[in-house]
Protein backbone atom coordinates (compact mmCIF):
# COMPACT_ATOMS: atom_id res chain seq x y z
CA UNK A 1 20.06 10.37 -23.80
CA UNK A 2 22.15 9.81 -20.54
CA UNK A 3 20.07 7.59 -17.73
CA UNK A 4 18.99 10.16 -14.72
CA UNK A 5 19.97 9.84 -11.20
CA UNK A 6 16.79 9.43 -9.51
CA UNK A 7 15.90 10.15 -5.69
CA UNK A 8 13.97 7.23 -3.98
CA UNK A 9 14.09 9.00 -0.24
CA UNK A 10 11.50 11.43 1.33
CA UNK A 11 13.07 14.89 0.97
CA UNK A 12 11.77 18.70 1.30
CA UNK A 13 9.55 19.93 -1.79
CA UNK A 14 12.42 21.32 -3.75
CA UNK A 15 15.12 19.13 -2.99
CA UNK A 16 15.01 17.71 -6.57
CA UNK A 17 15.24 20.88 -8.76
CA UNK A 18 18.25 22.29 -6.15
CA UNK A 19 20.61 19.46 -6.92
CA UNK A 20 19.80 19.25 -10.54
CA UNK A 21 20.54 23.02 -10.75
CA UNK A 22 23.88 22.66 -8.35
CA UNK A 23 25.13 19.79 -10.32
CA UNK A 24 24.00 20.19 -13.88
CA UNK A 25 22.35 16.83 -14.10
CA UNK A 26 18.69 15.47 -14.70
CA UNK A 27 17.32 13.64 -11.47
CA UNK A 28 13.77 12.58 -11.34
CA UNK A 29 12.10 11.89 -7.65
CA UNK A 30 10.81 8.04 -7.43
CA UNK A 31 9.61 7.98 -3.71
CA UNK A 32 8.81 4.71 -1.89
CA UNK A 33 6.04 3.95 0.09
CA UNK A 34 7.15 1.01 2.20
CA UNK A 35 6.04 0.19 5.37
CA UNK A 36 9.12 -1.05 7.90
CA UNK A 37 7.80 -4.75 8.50
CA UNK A 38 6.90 -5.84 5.02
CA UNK A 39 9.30 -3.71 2.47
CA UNK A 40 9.89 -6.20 0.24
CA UNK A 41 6.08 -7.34 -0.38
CA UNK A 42 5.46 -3.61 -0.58
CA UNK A 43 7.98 -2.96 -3.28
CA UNK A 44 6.58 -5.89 -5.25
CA UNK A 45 2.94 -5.15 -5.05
CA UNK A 46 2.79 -1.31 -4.72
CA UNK A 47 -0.72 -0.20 -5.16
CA UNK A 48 0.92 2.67 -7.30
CA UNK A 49 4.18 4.47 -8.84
CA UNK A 50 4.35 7.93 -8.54
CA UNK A 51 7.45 9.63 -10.80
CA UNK A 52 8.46 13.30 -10.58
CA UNK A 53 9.79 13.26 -13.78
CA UNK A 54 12.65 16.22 -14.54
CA UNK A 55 11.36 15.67 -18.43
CA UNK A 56 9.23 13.53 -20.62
CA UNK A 57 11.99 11.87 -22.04
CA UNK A 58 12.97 10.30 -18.34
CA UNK A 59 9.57 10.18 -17.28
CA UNK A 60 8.81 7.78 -20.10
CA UNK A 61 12.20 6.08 -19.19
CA UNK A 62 10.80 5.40 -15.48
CA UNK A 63 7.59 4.88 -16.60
CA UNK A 64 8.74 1.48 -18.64
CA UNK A 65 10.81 0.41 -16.00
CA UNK A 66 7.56 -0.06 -13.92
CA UNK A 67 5.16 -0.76 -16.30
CA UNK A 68 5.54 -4.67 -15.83
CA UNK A 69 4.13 -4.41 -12.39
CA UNK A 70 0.35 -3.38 -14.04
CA UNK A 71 0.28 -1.14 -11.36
CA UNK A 72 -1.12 3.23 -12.00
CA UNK A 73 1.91 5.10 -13.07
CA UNK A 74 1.44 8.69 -11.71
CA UNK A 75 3.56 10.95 -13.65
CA UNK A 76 4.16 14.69 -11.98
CA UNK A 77 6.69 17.10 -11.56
CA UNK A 78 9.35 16.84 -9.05
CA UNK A 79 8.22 19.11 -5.73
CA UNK A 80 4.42 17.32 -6.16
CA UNK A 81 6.17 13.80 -5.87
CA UNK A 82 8.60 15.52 -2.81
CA UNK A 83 5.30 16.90 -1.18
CA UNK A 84 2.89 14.22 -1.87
CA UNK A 85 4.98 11.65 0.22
CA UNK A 86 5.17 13.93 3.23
CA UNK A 87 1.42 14.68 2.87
CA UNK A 88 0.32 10.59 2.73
CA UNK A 89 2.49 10.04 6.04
CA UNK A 90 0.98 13.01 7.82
CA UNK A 91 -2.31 12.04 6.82
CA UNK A 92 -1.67 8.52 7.81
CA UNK A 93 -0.25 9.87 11.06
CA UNK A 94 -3.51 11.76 11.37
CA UNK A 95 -5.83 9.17 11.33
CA UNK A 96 -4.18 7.15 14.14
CA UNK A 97 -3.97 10.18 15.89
CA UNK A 98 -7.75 10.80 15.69
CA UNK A 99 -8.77 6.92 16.61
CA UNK A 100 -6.60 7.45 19.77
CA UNK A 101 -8.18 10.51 20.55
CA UNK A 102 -11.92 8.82 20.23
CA UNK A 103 -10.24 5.62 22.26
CA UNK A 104 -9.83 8.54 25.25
CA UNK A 105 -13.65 9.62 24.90
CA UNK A 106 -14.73 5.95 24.48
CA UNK A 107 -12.91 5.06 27.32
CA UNK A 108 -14.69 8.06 29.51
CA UNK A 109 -17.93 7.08 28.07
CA UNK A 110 -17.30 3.08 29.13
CA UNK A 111 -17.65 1.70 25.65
CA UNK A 112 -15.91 -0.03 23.18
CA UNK A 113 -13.88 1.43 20.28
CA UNK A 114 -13.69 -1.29 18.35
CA UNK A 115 -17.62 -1.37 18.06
CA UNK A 116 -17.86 2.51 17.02
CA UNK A 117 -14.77 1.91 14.66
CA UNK A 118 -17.04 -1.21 12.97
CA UNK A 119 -20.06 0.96 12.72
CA UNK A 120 -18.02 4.11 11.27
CA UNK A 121 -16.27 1.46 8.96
CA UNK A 122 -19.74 0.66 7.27
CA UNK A 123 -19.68 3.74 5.33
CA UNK A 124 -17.47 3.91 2.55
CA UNK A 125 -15.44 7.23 2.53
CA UNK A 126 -14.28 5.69 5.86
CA UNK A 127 -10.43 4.43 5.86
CA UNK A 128 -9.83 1.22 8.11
CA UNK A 129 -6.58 2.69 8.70
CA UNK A 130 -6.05 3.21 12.52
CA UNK A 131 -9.01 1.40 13.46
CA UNK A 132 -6.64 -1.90 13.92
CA UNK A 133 -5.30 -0.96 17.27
CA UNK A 134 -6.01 1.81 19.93
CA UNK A 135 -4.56 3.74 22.61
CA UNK A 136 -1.04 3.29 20.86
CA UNK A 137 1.29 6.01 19.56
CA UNK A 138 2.36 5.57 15.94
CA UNK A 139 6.16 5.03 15.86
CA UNK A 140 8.77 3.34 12.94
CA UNK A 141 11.20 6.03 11.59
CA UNK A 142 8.96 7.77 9.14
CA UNK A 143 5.83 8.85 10.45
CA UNK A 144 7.36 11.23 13.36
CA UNK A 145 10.28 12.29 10.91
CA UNK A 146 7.59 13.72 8.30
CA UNK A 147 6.30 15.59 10.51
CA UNK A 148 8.75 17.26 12.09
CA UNK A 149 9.41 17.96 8.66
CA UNK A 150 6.41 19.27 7.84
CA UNK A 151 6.00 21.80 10.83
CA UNK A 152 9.80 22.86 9.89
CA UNK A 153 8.68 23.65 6.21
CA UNK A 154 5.37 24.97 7.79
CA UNK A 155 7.36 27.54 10.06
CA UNK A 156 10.33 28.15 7.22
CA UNK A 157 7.15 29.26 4.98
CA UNK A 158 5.13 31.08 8.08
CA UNK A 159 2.12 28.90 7.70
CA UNK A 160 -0.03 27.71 10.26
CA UNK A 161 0.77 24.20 11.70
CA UNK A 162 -1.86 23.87 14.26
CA UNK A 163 -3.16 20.34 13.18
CA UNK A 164 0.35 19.20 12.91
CA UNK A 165 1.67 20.78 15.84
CA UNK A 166 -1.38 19.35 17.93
CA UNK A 167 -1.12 15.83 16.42
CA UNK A 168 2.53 15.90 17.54
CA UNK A 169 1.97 16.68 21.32
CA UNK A 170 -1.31 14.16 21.23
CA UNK A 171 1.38 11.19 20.06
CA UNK A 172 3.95 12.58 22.37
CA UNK A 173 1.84 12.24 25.52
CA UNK A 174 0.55 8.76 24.28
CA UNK A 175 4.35 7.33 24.22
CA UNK A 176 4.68 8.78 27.79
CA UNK A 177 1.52 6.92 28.80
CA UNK A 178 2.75 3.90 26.91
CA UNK A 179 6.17 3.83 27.93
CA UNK A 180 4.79 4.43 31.69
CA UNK A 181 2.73 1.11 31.11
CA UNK A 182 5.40 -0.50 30.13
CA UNK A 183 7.89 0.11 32.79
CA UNK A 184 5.30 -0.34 35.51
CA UNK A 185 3.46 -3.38 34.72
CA UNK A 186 4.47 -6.78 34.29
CA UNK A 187 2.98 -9.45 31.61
CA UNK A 188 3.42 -10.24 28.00
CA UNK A 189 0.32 -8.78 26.51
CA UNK A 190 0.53 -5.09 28.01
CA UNK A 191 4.01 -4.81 26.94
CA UNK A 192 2.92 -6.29 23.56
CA UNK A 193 0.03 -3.05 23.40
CA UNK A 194 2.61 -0.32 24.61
CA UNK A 195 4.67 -0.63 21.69
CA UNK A 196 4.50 2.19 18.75
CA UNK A 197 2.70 1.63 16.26
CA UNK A 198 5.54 1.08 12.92
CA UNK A 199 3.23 -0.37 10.64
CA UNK A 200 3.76 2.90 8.52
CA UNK A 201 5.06 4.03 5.21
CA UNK A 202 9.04 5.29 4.76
């Protein structure tokens, strides 16, 4: 059994199975989910492994590789793997998108965020994710990339992208509010709390 080549970047659903079909080769998509400021703690104590595995025979391959780190082994086929990557970023997107947006209506209503966010928090379906910072755009390389990826596959596949698309022009008038801050206001800590968000998965 030859070793596979295996894909560790975020690609289009599909990407896999073209290039094993163009080349004649097994490949198997083992996507990352790093975040840009702590990579290398990320790699070592991933929460999970996901493996879009061309076959058994190189799923089990990957599998072992990783099985050391004690951490769930997800085992599906390529284009879930491909998809699944874009999907957690968007989502992840998505909820800073939505704290901002209840930042705007806290603001209007004069009251804290951080005290709804600790209430919401309380009940358990409830991510903390996004509730560490507010009126900031997400940023890094990843989180905007995915989805401009997803509304091109979205509009490739004639689908409705409304959430996307309106998540996108939120985060894009929230950097134009943030960069404004920025260039018109002196002092450390504003400048500190105009800066993107990049605490978010590659």
């Amino acid at each position: 059994m030859h070793n596979p080549y295996v894909i560790k970047s975020t690609v289009p659903p599909g990407t896999t199975q073209a290039l094993m079909q163009k080349h004649g080769v097994h490949i198997c998509h083992n996507p990352e989910f790093l975040r840009e400021e702590t990579a290398f703690d990320d790699v070592i104590n991933q929460p999970f492994v996901v493996v879009g595995e061309c076959c058994q025979e190189h799923g089990d391959l990957l599998s072992d590789l990783y099985a050391p780190l004690g951490r769930p082994i997800i085992r599906v086929k390529p284009r879930i793997s491909e998809l699944a990557k874009i999907v957690l970023n968007n989502y992840l997107a998505t909820l800073i998108t939505f704290w901002n947006q209840v930042d705007k209506l806290c603001s209007a209503l004069e009251v804290d965020t951080r005290d709804i966010a600790d209430v919401v928090k309380n009940d358990t379906r409830v991510s903390e994710y996004g509730t560490a910072f507010f009126g900031q755009p997400y940023g890094g390389k990843c989180l905007p990339k995915d989805l401009n990826q997803t509304l091109n596959i979205c509009r490739s596949l004639d689908v409705d992208a409304g959430i996307f698309e309106a998540i996108k022009q939120f985060n894009t008038e929230l950097s134009v509010q943030a960069s404004f801050r920025w260039q018109t206001h002196d002092g450390y800590e504003l400048i500190q709390q105009s800066q993107p968000l990049t605490q978010t998965l590659s």
